[in-house]
C-alpha atoms as a PDB file:
ATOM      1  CA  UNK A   1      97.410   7.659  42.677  1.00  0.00           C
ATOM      2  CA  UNK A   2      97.179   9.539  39.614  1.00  0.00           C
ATOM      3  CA  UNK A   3      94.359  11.877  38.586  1.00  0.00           C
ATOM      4  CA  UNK A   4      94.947  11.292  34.938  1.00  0.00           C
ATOM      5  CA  UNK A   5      92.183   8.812  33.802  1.00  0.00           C
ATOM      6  CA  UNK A   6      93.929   5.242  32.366  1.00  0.00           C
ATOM      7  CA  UNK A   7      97.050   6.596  33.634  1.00  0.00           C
ATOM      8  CA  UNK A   8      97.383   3.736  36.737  1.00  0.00           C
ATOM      9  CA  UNK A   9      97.158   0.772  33.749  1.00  0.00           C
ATOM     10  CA  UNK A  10      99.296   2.842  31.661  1.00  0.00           C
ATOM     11  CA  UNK A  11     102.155   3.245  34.569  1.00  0.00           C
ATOM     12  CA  UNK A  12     101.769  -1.071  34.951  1.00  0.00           C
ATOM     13  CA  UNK A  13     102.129  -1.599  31.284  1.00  0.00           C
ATOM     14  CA  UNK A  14     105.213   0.726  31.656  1.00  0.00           C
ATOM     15  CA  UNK A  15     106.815  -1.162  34.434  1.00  0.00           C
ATOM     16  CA  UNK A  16     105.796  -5.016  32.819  1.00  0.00           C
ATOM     17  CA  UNK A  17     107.005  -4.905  29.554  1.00  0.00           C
ATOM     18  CA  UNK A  18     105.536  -8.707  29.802  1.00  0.00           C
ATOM     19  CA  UNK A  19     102.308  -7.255  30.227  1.00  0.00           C
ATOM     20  CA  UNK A  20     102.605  -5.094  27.644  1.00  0.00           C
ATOM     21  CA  UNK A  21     102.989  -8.340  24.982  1.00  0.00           C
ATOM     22  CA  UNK A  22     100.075 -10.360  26.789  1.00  0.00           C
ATOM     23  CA  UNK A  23      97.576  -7.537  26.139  1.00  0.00           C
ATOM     24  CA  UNK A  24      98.900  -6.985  22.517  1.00  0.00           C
ATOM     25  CA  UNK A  25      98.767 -10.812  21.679  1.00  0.00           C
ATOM     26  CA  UNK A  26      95.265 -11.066  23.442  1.00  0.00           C
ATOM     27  CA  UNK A  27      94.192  -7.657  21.133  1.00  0.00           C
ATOM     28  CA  UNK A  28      95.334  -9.907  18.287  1.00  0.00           C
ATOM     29  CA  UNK A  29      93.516 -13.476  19.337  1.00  0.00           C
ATOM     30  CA  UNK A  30      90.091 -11.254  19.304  1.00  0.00           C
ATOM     31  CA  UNK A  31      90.800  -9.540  16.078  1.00  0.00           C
ATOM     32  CA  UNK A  32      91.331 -12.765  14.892  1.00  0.00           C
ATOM     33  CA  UNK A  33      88.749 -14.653  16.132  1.00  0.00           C
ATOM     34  CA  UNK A  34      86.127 -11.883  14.779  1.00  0.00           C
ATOM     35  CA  UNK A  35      87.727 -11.847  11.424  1.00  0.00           C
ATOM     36  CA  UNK A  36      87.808 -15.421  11.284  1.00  0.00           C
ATOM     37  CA  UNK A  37      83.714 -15.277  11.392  1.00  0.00           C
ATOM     38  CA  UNK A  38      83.627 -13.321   8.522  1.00  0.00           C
ATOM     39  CA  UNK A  39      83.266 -14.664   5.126  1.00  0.00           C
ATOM     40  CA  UNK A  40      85.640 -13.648   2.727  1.00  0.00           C
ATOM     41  CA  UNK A  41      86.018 -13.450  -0.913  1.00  0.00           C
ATOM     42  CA  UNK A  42      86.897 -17.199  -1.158  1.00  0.00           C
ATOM     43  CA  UNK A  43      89.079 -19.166  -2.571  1.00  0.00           C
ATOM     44  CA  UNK A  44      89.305 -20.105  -6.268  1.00  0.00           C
ATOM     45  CA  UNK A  45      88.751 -23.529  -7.005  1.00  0.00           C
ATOM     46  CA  UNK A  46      89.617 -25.423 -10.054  1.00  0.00           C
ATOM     47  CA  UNK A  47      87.388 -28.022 -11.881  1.00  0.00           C
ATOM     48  CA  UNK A  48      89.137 -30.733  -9.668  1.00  0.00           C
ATOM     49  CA  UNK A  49      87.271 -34.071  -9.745  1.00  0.00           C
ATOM     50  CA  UNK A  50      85.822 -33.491  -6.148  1.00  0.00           C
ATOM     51  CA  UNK A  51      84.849 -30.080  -7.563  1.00  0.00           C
ATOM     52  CA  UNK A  52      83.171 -32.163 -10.535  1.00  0.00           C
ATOM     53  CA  UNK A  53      81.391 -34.187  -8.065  1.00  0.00           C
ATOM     54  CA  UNK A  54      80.654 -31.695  -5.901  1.00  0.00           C
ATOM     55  CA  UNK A  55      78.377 -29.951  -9.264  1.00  0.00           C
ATOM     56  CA  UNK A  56      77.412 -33.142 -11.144  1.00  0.00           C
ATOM     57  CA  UNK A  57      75.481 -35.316  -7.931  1.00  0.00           C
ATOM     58  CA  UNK A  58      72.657 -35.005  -9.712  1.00  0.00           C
ATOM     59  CA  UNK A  59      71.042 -36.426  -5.830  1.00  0.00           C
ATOM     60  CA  UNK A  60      71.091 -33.539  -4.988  1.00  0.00           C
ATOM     61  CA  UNK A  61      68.329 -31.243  -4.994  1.00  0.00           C
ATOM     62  CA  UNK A  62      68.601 -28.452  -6.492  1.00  0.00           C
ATOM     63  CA  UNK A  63      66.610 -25.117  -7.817  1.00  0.00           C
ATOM     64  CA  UNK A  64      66.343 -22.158 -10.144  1.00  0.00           C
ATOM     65  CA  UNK A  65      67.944 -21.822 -14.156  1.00  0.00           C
ATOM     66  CA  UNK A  66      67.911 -25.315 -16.255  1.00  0.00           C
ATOM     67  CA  UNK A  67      71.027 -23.556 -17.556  1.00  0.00           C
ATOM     68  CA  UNK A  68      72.733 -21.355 -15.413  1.00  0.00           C
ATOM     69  CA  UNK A  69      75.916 -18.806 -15.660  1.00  0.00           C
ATOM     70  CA  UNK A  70      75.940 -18.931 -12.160  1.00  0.00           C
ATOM     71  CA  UNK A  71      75.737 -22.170  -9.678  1.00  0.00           C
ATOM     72  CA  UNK A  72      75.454 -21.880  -6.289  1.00  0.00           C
ATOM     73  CA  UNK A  73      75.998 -25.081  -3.845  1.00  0.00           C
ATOM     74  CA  UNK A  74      74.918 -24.514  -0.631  1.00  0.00           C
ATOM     75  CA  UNK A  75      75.961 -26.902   2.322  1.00  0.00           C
ATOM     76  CA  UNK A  76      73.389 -25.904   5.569  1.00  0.00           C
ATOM     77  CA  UNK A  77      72.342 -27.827   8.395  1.00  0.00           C
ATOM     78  CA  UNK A  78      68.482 -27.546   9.695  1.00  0.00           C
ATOM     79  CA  UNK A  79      69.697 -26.294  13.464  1.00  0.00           C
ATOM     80  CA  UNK A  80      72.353 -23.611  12.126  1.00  0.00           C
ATOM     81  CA  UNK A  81      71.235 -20.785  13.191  1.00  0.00           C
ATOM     82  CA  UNK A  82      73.652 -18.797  10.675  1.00  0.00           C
ATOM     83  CA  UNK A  83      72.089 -20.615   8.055  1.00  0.00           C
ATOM     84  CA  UNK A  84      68.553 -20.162   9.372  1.00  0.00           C
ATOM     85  CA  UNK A  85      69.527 -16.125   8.892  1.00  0.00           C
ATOM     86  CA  UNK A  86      70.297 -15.885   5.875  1.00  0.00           C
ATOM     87  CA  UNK A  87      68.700 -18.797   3.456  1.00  0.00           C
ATOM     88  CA  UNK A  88      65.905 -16.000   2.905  1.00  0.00           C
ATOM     89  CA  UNK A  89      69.131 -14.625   0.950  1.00  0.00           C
ATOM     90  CA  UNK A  90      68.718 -17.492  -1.080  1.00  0.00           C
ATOM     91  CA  UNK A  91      65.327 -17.349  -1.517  1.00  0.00           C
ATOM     92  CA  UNK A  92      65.102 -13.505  -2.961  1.00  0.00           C
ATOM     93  CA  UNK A  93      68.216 -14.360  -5.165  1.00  0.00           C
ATOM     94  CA  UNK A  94      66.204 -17.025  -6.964  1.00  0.00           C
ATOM     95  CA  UNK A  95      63.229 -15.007  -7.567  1.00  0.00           C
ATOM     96  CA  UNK A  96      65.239 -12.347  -8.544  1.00  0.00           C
ATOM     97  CA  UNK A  97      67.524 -13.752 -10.930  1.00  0.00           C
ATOM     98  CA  UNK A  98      66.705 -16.374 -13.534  1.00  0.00           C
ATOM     99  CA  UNK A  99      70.353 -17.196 -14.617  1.00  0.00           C
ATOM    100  CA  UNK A 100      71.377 -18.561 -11.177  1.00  0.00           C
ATOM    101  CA  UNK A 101      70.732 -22.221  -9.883  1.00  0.00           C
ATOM    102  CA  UNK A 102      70.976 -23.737  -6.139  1.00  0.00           C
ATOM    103  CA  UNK A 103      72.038 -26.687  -5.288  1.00  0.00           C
ATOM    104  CA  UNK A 104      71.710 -28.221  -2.010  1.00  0.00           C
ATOM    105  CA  UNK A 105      73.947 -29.697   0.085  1.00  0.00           C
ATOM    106  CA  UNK A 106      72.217 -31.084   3.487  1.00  0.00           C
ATOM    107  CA  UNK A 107      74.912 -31.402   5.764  1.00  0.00           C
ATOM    108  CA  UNK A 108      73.757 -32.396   9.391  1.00  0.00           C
ATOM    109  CA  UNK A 109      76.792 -32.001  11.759  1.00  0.00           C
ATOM    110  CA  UNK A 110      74.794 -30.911  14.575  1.00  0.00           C
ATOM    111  CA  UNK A 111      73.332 -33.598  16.422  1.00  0.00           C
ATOM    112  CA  UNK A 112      70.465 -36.473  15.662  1.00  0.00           C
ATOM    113  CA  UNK A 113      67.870 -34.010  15.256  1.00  0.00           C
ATOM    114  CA  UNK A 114      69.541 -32.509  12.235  1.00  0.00           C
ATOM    115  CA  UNK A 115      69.777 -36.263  10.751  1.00  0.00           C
ATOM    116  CA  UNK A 116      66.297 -36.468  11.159  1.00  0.00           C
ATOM    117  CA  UNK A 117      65.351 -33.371   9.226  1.00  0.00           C
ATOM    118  CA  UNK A 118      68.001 -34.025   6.728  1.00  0.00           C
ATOM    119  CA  UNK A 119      66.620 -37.330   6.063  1.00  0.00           C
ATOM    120  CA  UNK A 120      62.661 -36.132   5.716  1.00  0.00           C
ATOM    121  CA  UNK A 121      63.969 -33.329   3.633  1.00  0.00           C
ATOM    122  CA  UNK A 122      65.599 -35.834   0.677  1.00  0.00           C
ATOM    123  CA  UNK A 123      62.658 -38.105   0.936  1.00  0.00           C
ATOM    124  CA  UNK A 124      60.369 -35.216   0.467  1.00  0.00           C
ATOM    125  CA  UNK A 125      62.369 -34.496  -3.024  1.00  0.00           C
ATOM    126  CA  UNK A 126      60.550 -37.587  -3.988  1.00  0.00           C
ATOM    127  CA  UNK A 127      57.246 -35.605  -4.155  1.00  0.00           C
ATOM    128  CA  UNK A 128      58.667 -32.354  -5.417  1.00  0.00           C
ATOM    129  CA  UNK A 129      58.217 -30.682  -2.136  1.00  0.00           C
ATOM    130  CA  UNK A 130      61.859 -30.271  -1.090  1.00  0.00           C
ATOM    131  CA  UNK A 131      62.256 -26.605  -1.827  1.00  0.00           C
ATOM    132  CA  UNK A 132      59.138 -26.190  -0.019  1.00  0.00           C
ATOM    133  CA  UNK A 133      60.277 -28.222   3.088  1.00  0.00           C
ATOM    134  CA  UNK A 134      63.238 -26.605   3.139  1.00  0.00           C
ATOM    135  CA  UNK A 135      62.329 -23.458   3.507  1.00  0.00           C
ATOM    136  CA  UNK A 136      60.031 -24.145   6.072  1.00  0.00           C
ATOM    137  CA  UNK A 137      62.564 -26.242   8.340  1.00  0.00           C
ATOM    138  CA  UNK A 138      64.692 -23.023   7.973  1.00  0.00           C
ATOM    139  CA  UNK A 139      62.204 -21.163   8.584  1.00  0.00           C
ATOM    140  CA  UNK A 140      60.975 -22.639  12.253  1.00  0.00           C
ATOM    141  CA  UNK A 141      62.262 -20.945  15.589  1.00  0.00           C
ATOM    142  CA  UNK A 142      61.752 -24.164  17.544  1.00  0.00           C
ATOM    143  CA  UNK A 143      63.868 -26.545  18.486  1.00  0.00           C
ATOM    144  CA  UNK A 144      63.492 -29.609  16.040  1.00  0.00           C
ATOM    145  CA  UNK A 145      62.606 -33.037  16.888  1.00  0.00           C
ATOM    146  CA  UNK A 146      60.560 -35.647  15.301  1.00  0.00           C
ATOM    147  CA  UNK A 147      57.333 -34.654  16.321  1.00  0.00           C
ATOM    148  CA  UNK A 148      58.233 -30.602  15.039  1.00  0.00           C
ATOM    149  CA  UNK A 149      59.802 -31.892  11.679  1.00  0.00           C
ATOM    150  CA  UNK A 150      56.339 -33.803  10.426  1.00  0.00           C
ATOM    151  CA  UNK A 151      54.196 -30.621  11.864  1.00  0.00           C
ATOM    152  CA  UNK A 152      56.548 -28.092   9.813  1.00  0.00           C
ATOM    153  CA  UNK A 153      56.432 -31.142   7.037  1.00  0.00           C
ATOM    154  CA  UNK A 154      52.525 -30.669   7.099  1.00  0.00           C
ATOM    155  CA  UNK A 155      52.218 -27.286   7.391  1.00  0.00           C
ATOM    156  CA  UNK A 156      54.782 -26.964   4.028  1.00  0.00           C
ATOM    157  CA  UNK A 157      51.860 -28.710   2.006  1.00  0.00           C
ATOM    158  CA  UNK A 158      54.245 -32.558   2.219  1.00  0.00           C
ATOM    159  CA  UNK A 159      52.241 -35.786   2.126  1.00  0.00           C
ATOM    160  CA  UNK A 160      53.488 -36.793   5.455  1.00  0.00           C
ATOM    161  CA  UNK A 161      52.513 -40.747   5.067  1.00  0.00           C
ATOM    162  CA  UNK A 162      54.423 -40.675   1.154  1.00  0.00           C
ATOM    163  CA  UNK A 163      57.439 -39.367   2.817  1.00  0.00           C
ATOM    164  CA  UNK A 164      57.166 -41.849   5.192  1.00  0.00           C
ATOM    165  CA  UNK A 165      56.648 -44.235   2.805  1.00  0.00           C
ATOM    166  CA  UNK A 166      59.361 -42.991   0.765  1.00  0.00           C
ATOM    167  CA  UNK A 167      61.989 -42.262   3.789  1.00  0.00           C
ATOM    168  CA  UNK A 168      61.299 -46.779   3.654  1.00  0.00           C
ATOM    169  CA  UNK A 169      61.592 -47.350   0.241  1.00  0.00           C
ATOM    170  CA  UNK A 170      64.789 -45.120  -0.640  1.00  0.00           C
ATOM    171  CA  UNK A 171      66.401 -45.668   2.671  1.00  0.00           C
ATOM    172  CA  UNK A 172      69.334 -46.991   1.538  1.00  0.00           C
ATOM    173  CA  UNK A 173      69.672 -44.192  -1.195  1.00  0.00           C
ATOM    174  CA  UNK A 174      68.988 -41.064   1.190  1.00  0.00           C
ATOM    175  CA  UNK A 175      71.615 -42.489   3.989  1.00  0.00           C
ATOM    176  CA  UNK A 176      74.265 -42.409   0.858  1.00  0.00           C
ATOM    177  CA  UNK A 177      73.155 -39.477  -0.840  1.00  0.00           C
ATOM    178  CA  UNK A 178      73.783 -37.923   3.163  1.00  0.00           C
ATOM    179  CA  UNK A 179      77.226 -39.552   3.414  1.00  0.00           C
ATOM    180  CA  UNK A 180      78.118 -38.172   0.096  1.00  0.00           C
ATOM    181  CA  UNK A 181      77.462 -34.853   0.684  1.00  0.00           C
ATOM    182  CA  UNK A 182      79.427 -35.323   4.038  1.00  0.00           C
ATOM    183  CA  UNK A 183      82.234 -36.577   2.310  1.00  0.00           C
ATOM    184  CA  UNK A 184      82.041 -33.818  -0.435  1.00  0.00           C
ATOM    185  CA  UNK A 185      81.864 -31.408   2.699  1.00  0.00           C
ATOM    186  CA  UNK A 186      85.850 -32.472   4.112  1.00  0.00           C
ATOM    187  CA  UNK A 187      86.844 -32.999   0.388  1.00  0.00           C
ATOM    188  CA  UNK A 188      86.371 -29.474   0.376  1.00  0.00           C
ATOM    189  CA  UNK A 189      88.131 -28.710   3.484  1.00  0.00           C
ATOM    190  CA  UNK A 190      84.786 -27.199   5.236  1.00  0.00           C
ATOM    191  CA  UNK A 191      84.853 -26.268   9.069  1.00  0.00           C
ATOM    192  CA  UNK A 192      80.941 -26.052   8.942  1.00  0.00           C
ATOM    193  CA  UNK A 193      77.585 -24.916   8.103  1.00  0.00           C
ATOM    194  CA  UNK A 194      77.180 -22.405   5.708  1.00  0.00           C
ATOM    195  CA  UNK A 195      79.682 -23.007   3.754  1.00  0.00           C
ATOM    196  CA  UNK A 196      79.081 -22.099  -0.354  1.00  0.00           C
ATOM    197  CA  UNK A 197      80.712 -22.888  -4.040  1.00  0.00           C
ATOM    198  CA  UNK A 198      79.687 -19.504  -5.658  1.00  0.00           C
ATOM    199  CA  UNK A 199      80.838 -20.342  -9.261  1.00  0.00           C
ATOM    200  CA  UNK A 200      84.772 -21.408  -9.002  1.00  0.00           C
ATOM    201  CA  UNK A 201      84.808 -19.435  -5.421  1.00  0.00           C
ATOM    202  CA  UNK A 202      84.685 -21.529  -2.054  1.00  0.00           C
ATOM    203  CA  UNK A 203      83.033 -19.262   0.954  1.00  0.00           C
ATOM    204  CA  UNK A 204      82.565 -20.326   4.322  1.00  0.00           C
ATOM    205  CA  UNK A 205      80.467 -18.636   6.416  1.00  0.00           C
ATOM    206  CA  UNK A 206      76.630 -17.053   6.131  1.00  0.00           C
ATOM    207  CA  UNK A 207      76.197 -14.292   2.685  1.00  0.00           C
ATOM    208  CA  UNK A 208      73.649 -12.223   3.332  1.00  0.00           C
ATOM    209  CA  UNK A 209      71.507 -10.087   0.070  1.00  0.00           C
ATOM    210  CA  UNK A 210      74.529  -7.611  -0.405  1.00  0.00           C
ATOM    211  CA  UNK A 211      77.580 -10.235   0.187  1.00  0.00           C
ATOM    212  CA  UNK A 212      75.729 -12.958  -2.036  1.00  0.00           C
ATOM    213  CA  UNK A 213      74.840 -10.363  -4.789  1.00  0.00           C
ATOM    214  CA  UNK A 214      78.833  -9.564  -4.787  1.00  0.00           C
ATOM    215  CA  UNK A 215      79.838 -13.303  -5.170  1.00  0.00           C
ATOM    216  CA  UNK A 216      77.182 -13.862  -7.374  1.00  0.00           C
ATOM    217  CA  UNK A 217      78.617 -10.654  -9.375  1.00  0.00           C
ATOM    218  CA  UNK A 218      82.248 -11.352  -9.371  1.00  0.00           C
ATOM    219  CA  UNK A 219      81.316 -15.462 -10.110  1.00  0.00           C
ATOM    220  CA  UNK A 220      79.798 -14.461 -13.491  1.00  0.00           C
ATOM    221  CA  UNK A 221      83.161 -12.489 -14.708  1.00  0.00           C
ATOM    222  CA  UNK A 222      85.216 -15.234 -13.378  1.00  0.00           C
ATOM    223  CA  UNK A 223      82.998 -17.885 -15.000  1.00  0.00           C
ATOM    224  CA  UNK A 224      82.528 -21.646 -13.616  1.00  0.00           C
ATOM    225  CA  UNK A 225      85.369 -23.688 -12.346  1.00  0.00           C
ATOM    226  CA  UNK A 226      88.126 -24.186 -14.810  1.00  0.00           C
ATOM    227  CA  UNK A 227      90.641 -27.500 -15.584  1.00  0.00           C
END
């Protein structure tokens, strides 16, 4: 046996040349897969019509500049934990910068309970408490059901019995206002939740202060989506 240390692997990869291109295409699977997890710079998107529709729903809610140089669409999901992390991000960039408006995109690909926040959320734009409920169902560590969404409702200052009320009335509306923003999701091309327009640049994946303050940045020189 050999004394130097790594030497006995070394000696097998020597002798299984086989080996040696299994470990080298594993090596390159994991660099992958980590790099994949990353969010990039984006893509550049042109003003296509989904790209128009994806801007103009005026269901959805939104927050931040009446008249922006930078929009930001945001497509989360109440149980993402990667969007859970870094919505604060959000948060500080719209009290920190009056030229930028959000626009939210609830997306719930991750079971019922997600539906069921997603719902309560768009009827609670009815009272003007979205932003408000949002931040809170992002904010919670525990797992959501119906019982946890109306106590983090509450507790986020919502009229619980108007968005009930309100989840009746505009039923039909929130269910297609959901479906859009589904549909605006694969028109995109999405894998999942977060996934961001940052001006005319499409990023998947969570931006935290520093990487949203660059796509912010390099949005405004670009300018919005083009024809």
């Amino acid at each position: 046996m050999s004394d130097e240390p790594g030497r006995g692997l070394l000696s097998l990869v020597e002798r299984r040349p086989k080996l040696t291109l299994l470990v080298a295409v594993l090596v390159g699977l994991a660099a992958t897969a980590i790099f994949q997890n990353l969010p990039g710079q984006g893509r550049k998107l042109a003003l296509t019509p989904v790209v128009e529709t994806v801007l103009n729903d005026r269901g959805s809610p939104s927050a931040g500049a009446a008249a922006p140089d930078v929009t930001i669409v945001v497509f989360t999901d109440y149980q993402c934990s990667v969007c859970k992390a870094t919505d604060p991000a959000l948060e500080r960039l719209l009290a920190a910068d009056d030229k930028v408006r959000v626009i939210f995109k609830d997306w719930p690909v991750l079971g019922e309970a997600s539906t069921l926040a997603a719902r309560a959320a768009l009827a609670s734009d009815r009272q003007g408490k979205y932003l408000a409920f949002h931040r809170a169902l992002m904010a919670a560590r525990t797992k959501l059901d119906a019982e946890q969404i109306q106590r983090i409702a509450i507790a986020a200052g919502v009229d619980w019995d108007q968005l009930l009320a309100d989840q009746a009335t505009y039923a039909a509306e929130i269910e297609t206002q959901l479906a859009r923003h589904g549909s605006q999701a694969f028109s995109l091309g999405l894998r999942g939740t977060p996934s961001y327009l940052v001006g005319p640049y499409l990023i998947e994946g969570g931006l935290n202060d520093g990487r949203l303050a660059q796509a912010v940045s390099r949005a405004r020189k670009a300018g919005p989506p083009a024809p």
